[in-house]
Protein backbone atom coordinates (compact mmCIF):
# COMPACT_ATOMS: atom_id res chain seq x y z
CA UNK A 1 39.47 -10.12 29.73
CA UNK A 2 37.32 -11.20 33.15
CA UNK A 3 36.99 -14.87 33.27
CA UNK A 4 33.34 -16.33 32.72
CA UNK A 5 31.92 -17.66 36.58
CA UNK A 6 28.87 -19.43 38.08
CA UNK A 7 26.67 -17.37 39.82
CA UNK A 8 26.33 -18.76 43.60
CA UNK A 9 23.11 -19.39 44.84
CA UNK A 10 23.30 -15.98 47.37
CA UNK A 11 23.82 -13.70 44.10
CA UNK A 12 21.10 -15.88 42.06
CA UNK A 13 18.74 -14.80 44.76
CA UNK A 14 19.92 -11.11 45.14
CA UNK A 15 19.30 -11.11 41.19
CA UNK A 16 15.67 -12.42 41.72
CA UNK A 17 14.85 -9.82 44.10
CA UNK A 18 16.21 -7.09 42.05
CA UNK A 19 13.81 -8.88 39.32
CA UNK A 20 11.65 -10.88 40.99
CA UNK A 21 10.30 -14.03 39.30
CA UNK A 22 10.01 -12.54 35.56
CA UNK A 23 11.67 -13.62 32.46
CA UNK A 24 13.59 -10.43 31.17
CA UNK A 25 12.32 -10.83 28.11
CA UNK A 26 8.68 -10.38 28.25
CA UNK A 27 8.04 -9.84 31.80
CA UNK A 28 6.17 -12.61 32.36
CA UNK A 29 6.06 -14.84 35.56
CA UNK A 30 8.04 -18.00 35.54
CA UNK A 31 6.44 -20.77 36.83
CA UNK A 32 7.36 -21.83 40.46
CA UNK A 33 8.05 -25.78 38.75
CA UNK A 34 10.32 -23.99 36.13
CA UNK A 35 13.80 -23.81 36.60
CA UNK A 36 15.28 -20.34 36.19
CA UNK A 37 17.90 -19.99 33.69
CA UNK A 38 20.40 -16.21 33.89
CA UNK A 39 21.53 -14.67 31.40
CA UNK A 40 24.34 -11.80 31.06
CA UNK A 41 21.82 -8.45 30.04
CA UNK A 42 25.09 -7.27 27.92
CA UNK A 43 27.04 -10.72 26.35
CA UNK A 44 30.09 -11.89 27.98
CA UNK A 45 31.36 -12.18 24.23
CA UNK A 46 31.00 -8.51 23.75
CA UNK A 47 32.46 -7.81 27.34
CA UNK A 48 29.45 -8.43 29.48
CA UNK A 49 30.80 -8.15 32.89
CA UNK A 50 29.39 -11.04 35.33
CA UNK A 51 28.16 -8.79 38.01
CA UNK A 52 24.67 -8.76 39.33
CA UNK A 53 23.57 -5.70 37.83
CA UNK A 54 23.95 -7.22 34.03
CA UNK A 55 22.57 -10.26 35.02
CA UNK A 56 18.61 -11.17 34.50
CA UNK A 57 16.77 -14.32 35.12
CA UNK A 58 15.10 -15.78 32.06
CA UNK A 59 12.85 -18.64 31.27
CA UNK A 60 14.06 -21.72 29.33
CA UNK A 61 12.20 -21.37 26.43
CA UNK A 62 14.17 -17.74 25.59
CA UNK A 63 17.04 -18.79 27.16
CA UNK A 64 17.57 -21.46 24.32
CA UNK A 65 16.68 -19.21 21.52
CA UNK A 66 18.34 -16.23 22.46
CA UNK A 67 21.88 -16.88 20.86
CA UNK A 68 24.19 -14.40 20.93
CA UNK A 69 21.80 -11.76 21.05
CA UNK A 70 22.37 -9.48 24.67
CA UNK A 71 18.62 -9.81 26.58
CA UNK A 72 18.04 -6.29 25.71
CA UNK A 73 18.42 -7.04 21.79
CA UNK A 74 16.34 -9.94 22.52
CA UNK A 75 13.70 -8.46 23.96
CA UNK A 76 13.62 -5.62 21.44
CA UNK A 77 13.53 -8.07 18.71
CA UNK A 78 10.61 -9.47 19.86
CA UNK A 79 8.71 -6.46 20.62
CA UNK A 80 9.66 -5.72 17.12
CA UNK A 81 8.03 -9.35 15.32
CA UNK A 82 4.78 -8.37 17.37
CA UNK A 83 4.85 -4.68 16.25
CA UNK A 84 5.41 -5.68 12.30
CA UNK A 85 2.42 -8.54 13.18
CA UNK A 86 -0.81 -8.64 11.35
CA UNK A 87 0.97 -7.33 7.77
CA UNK A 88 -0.26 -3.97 8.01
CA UNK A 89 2.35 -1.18 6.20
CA UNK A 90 4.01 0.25 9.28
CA UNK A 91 5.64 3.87 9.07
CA UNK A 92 8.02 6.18 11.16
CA UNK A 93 5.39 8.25 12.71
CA UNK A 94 3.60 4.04 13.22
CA UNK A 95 6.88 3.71 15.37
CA UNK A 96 7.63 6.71 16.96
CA UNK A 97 4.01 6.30 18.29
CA UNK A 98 4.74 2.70 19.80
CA UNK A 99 7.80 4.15 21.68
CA UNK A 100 7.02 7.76 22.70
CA UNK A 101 3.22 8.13 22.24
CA UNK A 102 3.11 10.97 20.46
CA UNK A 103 4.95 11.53 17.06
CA UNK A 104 5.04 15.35 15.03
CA UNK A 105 4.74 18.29 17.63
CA UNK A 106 5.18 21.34 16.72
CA UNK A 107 8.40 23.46 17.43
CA UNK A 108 8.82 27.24 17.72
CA UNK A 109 11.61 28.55 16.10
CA UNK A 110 13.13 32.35 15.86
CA UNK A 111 15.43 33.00 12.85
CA UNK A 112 18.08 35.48 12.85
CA UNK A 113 20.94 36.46 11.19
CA UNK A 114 23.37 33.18 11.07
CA UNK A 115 21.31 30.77 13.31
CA UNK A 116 17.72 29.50 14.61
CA UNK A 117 16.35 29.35 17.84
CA UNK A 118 14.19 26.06 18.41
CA UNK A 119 11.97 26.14 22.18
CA UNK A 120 11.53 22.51 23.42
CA UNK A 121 11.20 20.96 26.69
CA UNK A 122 11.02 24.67 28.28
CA UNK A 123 14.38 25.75 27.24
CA UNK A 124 15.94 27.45 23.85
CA UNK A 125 18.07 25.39 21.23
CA UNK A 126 20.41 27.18 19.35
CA UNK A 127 22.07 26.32 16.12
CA UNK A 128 24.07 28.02 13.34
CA UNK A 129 22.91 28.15 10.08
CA UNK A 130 24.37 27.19 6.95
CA UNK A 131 23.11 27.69 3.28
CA UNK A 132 23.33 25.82 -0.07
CA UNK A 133 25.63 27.13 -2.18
CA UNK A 134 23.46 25.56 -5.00
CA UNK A 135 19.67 26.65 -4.42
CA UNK A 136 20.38 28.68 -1.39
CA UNK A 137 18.10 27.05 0.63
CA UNK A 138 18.83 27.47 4.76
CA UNK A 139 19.75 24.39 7.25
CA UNK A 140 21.21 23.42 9.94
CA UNK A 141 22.39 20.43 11.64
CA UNK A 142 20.70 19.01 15.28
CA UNK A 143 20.09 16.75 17.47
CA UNK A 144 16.47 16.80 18.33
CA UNK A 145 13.91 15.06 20.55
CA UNK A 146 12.30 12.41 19.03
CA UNK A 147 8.62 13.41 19.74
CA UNK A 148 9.19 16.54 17.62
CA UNK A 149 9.71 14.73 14.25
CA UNK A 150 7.62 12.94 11.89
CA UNK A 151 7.21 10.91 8.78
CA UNK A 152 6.92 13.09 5.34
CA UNK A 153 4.58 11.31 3.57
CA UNK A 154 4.89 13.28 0.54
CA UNK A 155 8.46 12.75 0.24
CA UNK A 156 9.10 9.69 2.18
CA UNK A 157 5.81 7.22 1.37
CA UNK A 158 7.41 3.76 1.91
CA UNK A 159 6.61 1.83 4.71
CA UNK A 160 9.55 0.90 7.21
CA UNK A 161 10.80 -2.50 6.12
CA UNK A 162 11.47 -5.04 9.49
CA UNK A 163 14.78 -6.95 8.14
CA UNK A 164 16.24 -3.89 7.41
CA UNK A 165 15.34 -1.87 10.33
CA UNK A 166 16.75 -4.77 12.63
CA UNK A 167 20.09 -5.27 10.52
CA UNK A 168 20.28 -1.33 11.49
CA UNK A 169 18.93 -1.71 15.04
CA UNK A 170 22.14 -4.18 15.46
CA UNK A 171 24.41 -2.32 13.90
CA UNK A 172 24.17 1.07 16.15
CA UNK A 173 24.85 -1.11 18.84
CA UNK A 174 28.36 -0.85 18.32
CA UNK A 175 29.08 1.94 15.35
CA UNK A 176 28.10 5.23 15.02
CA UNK A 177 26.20 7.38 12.85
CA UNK A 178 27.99 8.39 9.71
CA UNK A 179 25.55 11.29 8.42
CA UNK A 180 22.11 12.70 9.98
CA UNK A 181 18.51 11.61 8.66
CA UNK A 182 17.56 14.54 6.73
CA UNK A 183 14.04 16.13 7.19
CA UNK A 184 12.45 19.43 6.51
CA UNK A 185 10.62 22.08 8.48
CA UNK A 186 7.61 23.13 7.56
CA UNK A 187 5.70 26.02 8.18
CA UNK A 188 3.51 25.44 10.94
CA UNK A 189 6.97 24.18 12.64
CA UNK A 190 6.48 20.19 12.39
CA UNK A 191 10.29 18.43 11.64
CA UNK A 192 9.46 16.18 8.69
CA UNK A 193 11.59 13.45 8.13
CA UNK A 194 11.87 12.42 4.42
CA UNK A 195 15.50 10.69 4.09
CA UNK A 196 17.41 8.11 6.58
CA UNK A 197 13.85 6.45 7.90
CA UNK A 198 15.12 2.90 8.75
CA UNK A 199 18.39 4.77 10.15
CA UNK A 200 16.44 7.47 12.62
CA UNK A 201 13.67 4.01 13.77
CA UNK A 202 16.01 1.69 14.36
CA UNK A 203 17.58 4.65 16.79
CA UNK A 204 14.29 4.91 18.32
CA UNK A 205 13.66 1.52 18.77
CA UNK A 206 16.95 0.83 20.70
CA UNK A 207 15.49 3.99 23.17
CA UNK A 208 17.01 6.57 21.74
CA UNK A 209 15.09 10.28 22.68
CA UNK A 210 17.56 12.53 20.32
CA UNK A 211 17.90 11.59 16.65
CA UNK A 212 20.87 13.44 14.71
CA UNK A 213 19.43 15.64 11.85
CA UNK A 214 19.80 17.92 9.09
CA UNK A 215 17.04 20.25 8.40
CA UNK A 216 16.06 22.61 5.88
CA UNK A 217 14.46 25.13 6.21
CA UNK A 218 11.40 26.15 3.80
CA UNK A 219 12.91 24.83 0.91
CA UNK A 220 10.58 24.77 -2.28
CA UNK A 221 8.56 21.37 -2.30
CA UNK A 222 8.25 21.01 -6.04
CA UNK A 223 12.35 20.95 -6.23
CA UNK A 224 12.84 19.14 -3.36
CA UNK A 225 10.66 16.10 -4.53
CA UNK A 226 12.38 16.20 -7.91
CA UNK A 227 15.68 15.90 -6.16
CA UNK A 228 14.91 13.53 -3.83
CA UNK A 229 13.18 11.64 -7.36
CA UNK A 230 16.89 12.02 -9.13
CA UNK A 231 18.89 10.62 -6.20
CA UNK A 232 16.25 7.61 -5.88
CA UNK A 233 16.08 7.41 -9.91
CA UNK A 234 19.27 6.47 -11.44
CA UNK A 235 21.15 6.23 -8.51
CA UNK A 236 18.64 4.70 -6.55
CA UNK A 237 17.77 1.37 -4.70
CA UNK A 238 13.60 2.13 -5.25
CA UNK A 239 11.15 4.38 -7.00
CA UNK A 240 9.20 6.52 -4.69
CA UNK A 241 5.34 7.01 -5.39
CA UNK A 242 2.36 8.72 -3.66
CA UNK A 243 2.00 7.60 -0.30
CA UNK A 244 -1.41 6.11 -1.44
CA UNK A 245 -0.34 3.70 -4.55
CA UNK A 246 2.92 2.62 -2.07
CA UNK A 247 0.15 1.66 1.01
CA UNK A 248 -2.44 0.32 -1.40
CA UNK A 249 -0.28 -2.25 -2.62
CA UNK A 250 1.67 -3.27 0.43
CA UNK A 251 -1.51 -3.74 1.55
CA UNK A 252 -2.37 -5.82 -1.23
CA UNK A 253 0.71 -8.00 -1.98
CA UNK A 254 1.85 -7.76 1.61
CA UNK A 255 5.94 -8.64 1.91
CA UNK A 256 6.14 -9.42 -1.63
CA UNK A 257 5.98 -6.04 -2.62
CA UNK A 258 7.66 -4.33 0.26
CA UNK A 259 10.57 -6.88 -1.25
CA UNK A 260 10.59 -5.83 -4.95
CA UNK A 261 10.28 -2.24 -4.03
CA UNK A 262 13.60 -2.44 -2.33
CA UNK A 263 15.39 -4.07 -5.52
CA UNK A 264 17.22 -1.36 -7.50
CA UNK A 265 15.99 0.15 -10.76
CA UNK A 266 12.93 1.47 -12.47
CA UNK A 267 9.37 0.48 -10.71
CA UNK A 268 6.37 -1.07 -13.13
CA UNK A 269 3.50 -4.04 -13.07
CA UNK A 270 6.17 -5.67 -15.71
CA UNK A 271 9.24 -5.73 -13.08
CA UNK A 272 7.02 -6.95 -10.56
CA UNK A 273 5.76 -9.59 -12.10
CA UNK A 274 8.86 -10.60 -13.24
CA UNK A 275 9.99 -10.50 -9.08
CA UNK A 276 7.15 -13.01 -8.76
CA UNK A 277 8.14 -15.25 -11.17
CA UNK A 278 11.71 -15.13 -10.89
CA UNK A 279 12.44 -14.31 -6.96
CA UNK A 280 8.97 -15.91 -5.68
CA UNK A 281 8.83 -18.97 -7.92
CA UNK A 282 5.78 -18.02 -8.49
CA UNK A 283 4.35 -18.95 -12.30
CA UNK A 284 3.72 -16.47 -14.84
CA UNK A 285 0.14 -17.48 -14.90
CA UNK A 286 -0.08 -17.24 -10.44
CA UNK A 287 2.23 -13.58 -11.11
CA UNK A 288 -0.41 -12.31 -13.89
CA UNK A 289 -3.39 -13.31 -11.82
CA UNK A 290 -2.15 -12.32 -8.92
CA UNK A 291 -1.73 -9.07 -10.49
CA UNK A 292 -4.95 -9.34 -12.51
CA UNK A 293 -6.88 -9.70 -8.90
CA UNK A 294 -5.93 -6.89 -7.11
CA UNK A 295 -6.82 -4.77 -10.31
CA UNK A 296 -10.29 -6.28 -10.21
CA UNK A 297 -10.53 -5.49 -6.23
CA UNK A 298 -9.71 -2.02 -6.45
CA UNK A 299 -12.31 -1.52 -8.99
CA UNK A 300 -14.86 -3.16 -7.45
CA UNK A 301 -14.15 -1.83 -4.04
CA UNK A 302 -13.94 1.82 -5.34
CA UNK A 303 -16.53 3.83 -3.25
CA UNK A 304 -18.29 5.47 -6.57
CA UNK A 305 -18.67 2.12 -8.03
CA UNK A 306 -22.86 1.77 -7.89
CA UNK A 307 -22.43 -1.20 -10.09
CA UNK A 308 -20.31 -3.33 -7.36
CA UNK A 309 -23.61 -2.30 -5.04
CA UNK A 310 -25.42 -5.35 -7.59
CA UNK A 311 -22.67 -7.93 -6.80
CA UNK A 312 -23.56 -11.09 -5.51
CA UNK A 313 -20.20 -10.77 -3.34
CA UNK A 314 -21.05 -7.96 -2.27
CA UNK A 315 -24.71 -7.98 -1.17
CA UNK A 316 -25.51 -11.51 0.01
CA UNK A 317 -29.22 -12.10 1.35
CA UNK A 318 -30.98 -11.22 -1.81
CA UNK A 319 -30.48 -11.87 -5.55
CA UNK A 320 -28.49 -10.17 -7.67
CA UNK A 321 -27.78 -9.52 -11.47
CA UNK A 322 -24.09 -9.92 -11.10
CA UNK A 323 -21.35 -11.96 -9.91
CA UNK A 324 -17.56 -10.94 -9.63
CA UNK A 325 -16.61 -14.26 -11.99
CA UNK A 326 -18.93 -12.41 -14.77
CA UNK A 327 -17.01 -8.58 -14.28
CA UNK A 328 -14.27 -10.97 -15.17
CA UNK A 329 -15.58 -12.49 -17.68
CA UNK A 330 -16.67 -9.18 -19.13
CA UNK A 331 -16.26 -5.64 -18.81
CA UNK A 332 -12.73 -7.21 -16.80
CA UNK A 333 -11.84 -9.17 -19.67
CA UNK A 334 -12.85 -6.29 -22.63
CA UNK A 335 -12.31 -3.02 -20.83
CA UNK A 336 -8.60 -3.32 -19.36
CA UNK A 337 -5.51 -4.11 -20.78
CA UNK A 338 -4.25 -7.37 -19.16
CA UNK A 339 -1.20 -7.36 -17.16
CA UNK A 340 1.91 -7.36 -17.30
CA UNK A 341 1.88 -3.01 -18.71
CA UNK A 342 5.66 -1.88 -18.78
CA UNK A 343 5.38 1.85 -18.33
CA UNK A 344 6.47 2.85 -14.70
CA UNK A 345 4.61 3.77 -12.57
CA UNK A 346 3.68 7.16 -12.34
CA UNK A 347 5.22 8.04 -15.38
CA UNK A 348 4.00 10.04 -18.04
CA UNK A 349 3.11 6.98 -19.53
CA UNK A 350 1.79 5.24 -16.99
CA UNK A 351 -2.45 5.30 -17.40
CA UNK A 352 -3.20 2.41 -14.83
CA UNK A 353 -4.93 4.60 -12.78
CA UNK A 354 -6.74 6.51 -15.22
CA UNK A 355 -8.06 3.04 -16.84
CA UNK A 356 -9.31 2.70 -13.75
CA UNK A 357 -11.12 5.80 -13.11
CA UNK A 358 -12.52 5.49 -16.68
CA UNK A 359 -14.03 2.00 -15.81
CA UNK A 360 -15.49 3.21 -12.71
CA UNK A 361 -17.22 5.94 -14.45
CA UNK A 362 -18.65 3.66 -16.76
CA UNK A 363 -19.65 0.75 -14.59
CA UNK A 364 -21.73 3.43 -12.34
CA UNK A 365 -23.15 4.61 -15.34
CA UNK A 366 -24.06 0.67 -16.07
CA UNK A 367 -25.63 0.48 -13.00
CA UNK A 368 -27.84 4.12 -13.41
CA UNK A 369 -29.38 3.30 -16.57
CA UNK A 370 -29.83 -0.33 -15.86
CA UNK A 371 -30.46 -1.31 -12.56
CA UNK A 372 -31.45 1.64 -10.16
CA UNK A 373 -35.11 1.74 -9.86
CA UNK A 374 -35.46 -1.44 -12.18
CA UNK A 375 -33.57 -4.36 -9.96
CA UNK A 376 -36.43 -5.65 -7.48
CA UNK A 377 -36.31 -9.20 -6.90
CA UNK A 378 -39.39 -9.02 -4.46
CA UNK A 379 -41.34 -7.05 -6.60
CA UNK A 380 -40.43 -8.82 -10.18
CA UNK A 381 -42.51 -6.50 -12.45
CA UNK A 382 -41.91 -5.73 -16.04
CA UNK A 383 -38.79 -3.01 -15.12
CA UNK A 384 -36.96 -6.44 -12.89
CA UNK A 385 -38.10 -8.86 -15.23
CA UNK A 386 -36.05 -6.33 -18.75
CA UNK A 387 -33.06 -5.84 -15.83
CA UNK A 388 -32.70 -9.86 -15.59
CA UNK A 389 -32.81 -9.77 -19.42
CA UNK A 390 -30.26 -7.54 -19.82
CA UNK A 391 -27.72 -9.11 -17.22
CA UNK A 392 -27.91 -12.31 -17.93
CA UNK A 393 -25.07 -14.13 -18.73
CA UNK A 394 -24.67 -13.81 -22.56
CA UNK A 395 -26.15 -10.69 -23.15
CA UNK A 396 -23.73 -9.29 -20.47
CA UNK A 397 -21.23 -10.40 -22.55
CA UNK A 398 -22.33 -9.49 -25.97
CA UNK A 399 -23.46 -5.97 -24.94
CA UNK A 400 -20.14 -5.59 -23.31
CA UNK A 401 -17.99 -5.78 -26.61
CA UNK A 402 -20.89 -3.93 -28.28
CA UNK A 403 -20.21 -1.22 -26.27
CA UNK A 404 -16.62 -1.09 -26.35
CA UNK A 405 -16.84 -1.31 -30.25
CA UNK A 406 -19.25 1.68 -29.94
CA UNK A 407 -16.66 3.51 -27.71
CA UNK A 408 -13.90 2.71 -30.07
CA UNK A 409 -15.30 4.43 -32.82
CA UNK A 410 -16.61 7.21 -30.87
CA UNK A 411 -12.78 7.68 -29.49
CA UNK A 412 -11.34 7.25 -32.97
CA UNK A 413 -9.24 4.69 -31.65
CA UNK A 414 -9.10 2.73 -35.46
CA UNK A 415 -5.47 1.10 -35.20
CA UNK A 416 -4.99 -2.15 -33.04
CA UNK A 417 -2.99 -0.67 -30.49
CA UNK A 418 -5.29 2.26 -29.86
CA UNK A 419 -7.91 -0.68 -29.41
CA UNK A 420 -6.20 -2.93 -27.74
CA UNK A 421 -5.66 0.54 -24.86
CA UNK A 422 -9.36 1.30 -25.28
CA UNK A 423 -9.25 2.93 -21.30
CA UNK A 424 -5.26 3.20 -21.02
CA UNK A 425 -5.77 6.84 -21.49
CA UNK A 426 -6.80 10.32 -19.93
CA UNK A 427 -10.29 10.71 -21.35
CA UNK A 428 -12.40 14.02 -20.36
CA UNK A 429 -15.20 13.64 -18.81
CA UNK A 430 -17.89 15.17 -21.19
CA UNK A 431 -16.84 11.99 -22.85
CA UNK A 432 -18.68 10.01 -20.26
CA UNK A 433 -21.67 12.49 -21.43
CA UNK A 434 -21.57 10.20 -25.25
CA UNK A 435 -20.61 7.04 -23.11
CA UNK A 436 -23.67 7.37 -21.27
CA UNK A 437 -26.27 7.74 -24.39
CA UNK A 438 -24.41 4.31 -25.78
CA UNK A 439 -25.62 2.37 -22.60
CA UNK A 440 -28.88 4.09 -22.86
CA UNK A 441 -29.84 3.24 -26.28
CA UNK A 442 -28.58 -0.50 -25.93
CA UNK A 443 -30.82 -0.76 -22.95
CA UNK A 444 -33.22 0.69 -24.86
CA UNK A 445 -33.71 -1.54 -27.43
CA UNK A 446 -36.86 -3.37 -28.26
CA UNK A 447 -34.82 -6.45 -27.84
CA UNK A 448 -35.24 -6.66 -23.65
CA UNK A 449 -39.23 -5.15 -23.50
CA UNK A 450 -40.64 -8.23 -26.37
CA UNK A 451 -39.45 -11.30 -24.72
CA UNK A 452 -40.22 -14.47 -26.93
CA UNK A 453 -43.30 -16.34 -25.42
CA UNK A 454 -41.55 -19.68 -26.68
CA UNK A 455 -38.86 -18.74 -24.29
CA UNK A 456 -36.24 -19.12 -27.23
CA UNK A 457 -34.86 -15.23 -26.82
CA UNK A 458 -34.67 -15.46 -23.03
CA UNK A 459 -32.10 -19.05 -23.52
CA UNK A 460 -30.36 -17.48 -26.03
CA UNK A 461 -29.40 -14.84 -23.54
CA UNK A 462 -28.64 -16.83 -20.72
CA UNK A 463 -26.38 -18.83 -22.75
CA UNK A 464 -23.24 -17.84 -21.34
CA UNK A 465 -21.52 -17.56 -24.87
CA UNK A 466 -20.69 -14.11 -26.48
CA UNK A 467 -21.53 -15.58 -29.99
CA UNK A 468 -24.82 -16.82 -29.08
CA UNK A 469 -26.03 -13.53 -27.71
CA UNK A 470 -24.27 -11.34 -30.65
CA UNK A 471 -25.91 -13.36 -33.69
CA UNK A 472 -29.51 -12.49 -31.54
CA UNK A 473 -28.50 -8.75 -31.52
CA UNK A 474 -27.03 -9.06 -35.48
CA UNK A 475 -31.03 -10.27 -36.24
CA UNK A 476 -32.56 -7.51 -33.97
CA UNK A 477 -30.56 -5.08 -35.52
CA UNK A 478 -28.54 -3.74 -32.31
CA UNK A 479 -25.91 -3.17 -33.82
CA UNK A 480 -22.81 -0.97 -33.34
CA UNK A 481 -24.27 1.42 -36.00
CA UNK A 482 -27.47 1.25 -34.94
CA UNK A 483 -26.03 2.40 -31.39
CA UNK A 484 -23.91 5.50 -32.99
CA UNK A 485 -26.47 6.23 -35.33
CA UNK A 486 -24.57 5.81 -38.64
C-alpha cells in the first residue's frame, strides 16, 4: 500500500491550475484570504493514489465535513440534499431529467424469430429473446441508455425515497449489480421502468448512461399489476396505490408518509396513524387531527366544490356565509366517519374516496340551492338577507343533522353502523337527484322568509348550539318527516 505524503508547494500549484481557484465540491471560488485545503478525489483509505490527477483543492468549510466520503461522493451528496429540497415527491423520470435532460424516448424495435432489434444512437442493438415458461410472455435482458427509459407510473407510483437512494448510491461504488431493474415496453416503444427504481437512480446519479434491464415485452397490464400487487402484498415491504393517492399524500404528510409507506405490511389510515403515534411520538389526538385535516383540505380544495367558493378562507375581501372552523363543526363533523378507518386502502372495502366524492356532490348542491344568486353582501335584499338566515351558525348546524337524518332514512341505513357510515359507501348518482329535493325543501321552509320582528328567531339561529336551533325547527314543524314527506 503507497504511503500517505504532503503535497509540495510546486504540485499544490500544478493542482490549482488544473482547477483553478474552485472548491471541488460546488465549484465555487475560494476566497483569495482563504486558505486552500486538498483533498484525495478517490480516498487514500479506499486506495486513493496521491498523484495530482486525484487530487482537488477544496474549501475549509467541506473539507471538515466531508469525512470519509471521496469528493466525488461528496459532491453528489450534496447535489442530491438540494435536488430532494423543497419536499416535493420526486420520481425516476424527476431524476433522470436532472441528469440527462430528457427522460422516456421512444425506441424502434424489429422482432424476429428468437431476438429484437432495438435502433439507438444511430446503430442496431441486438438481443436474444427468452419467454416465460409460465404466461409466455417475451423478454430479454439489456443494457440500455438511460434517456430511453422511464418511470411506470401505473405500476411503479412511489416517489424515490433520498436515504435509500444514497445507501444505494454508496453501495455501487464498490459492488455490483446482482439482478436488472425490470421494466416493460410498451407499444409506442417507451422502456417503462416499474421494479428496481432506487437501484436504476442511484446508477444514474453516480453518472451512469447504461442501466442493466430486463424487459418484457407486451405483456398483459391487468396481470402484470396483479403480480407485481402479490409480490408487494404478502411478501412485500409496501402497498402500491394509484400514482395519484401515493403523490397526494406525500404531498400532504411530506417524509412522514414516504416513511410509513416503506414499513412492511398492509397500508390503511389505521396503520398510519398508529406510525404517528408510535414512530413519530406524535399523540393520538395530533395523529387523528393530523389525519382529520388533510381529509378536510382535500374536500374543500376539490375543484367541483361550489360550496368552498363561500369560504371565508377562501375568498377574503368580502363577507362570507362560511368559515372552514364551521365545515368542521358541521357537515365535517356529521357527514364523515372520523379517523382512524381500518380497511386498506384501495381495497374492496376501502370507501374513503367515495365518502368523499359523495360529500362533494352534496356540498355543491348546498351551495346551488342556497347561495348562488342569493349571497350578495353589497346588495343585502330579501334573497341575502334568507341566505344569512340559513348559514348562520346554529341553523348550519341543526339543518346539517336534519339532513343527514333525512338521508338516512332515504338510504335505509336503520342500524347504527349503517349510520354511523352514512357516506362510507358507493352511492349512484340519481341518488343525489332525492338528495337534492331534501336541501330544497329545508331551504324552503317558511322558517327563513318570516323572520321574527322581535329579533328572537334570528338569535336563536345564530346561537352556535345545535339544540337551540333544532327545538326552533321542532316548533316550526321542519322536521325530518316533514322533509321526506311522511
Amino acid at each position: 500500500m503507497a504511503e500517505k505524503r504532503q503535497l509540495s508547494e510546486t504540485e499544490k500549484q500544478k493542482v490549482l491550475d488544473q482547477h483553478e481557484r474552485r472548491c471541488f465540491v460546488d465549484g465555487e471560488p475560494i476566497p483569495e484570504d482563504e486558505s486552500i485545503e486538498f483533498h484525495h478525489i478517490k480516498p487514500f483509505s479506499s486506495g486513493g493514489p496521491t498523484n495530482l490527477d486525484n487530487i482537488a483543492p477544496v474549501c475549509k468549510r467541506h473539507h471538515r465535513t466531508i469525512g470519509t466520503m471521496s469528493l466525488q461522493e461528496y459532491r453528489d451528496k450534496i447535489e442530491l440534499e438540494a435536488f430532494f429540497e423543497g419536499g416535493e415527491p420526486k420520481f425516476l423520470d424527476d431524476l433522470i431529467r436532472h441528469k440527462k435532460r430528457c427522460c422516456g424516448e421512444r425506441v424502434k424495435c424489429e422482432i424476429e424469430e428468437g431476438h429484437i432489434s432495438l435502433y439507438y444512437k444511430d446503430s442496431r442493438h441486438d438481443f436474444p429473446l427468452y419467454a416465460c415458461p409460465t404466461t409466455n410472455w417475451k423478454y430479454f435482458y439489456g443494457t440500455l441508455p438511460v434517456e430511453f427509459i422511464g418511470n411506470d407510473r401505473e405500476l411503479q407510483p412511489r416517489p424515490l425515497r433520498e436515504p435509500n437512494l444514497w445507501k444505494l448510491y454508496r453501495h455501487f461504488q464498490t459492488n455490483t449489480q446482482i439482478s436488472p431493474s425490470i421494466c416493460r415496453i410498451d407499444e409506442s416503444g417507451t422502456l417503462l421502468l416499474f421494479d428496481g427504481q432506487h437501484k436504476a437512480a442511484a446508477q444514474i446519479w453516480a453518472g451512469h448512461s447504461m442501466i442493466e434491464c430486463k424487459v418484457y415485452i407486451d405483456p398483459d397490464r391487468r396481470l402484470l399489476k396483479e403480480t407485481n400487487l402479490d409480490a408487494h402484498g404478502a411478501y412485500r415491504q409496501m402497498s402500491f396505490y394509484s400514482h395519484e393517492l401515493m403523490q397526494k399524500y406525500a404531498d400532504i404528510f411530506g417524509e412522514d408518509w414516504i416513511e410509513y409507506m416503506d414499513t412492511k405490511g398492509e397500508k390503511s389510515e389505521l396503520g398510519f396513524y398508529n406510525f404517528l403515534f408510535h414512530a413519530k411520538r406524535k399523540t393520538w389526538a395530533q395523529a387523528r387531527n393530523e389525519i382529520a385535516l388533510a381529509m378536510y383540505n382535500e374536500i374543500v380544495d376539490d375543484e367541483s366544490n361550489k360550496l368552498s367558493r363561500y369560504l371565508s378562507e377562501k375568498q377574503r375581501g368580502r363577507k362570507q356565509p362560511l368559515t372552514f372552523a364551521r365545515l368542521k363543526k358541521t357537515l365535517f363533523q356529521y357527514m364523515l366517519v372520523p379517523p382512524p378507518v381500518k380497511d386498506e386502502f384501495e381495497s374492496d372495502t376501502d370507501f374513503r374516496k367515495d365518502e368523499k366524492c359523495n360529500l362533494v356532490k352534496l356540498m355543491t348542491i348546498i351551495a346551488e340551492e342556497g347561495l348562488e344568486g342569493k349571497w350578495a353582501p353589497v346588495r343585502a335584499d330579501a334573497g341575502h338577507k334568507k341566505a344569512e338566515r340559513i348559514f348562520s351558525a346554529g341553523a348550519v348546524r341543526a339543518w346539517t343533522i336534519l339532513l343527514r337524518d333525512a338521508i338516512n332514512i332515504h338510504l335505509k341505513n336503520y342500524t347504527d353502523e349503517e349510520r354511523k357510515l352514512f357516506f362510507y359507501r358507493a352511492i349512484p348518482d340519481e341518488e343525489f337527484d332525492y338528495f337534492r329535493r331534501f336541501v330544497k325543501k329545508i331551504f324552503d321552509h317558511k322558517i327563513w322568509d318570516d323572520p321574527d320582528p322581535s329579533g328572537e328567531i334570528a338569535a336563536r339561529l345564530a346561537k352556535d348550539d345545535a339544540a337551540t336551533a333544532k327545538s326552533l325547527f321542532d316548533e316550526k314543524e321542519l322536521t325530518v318527516q316533514w322533509v321526506l314527506g311522511i
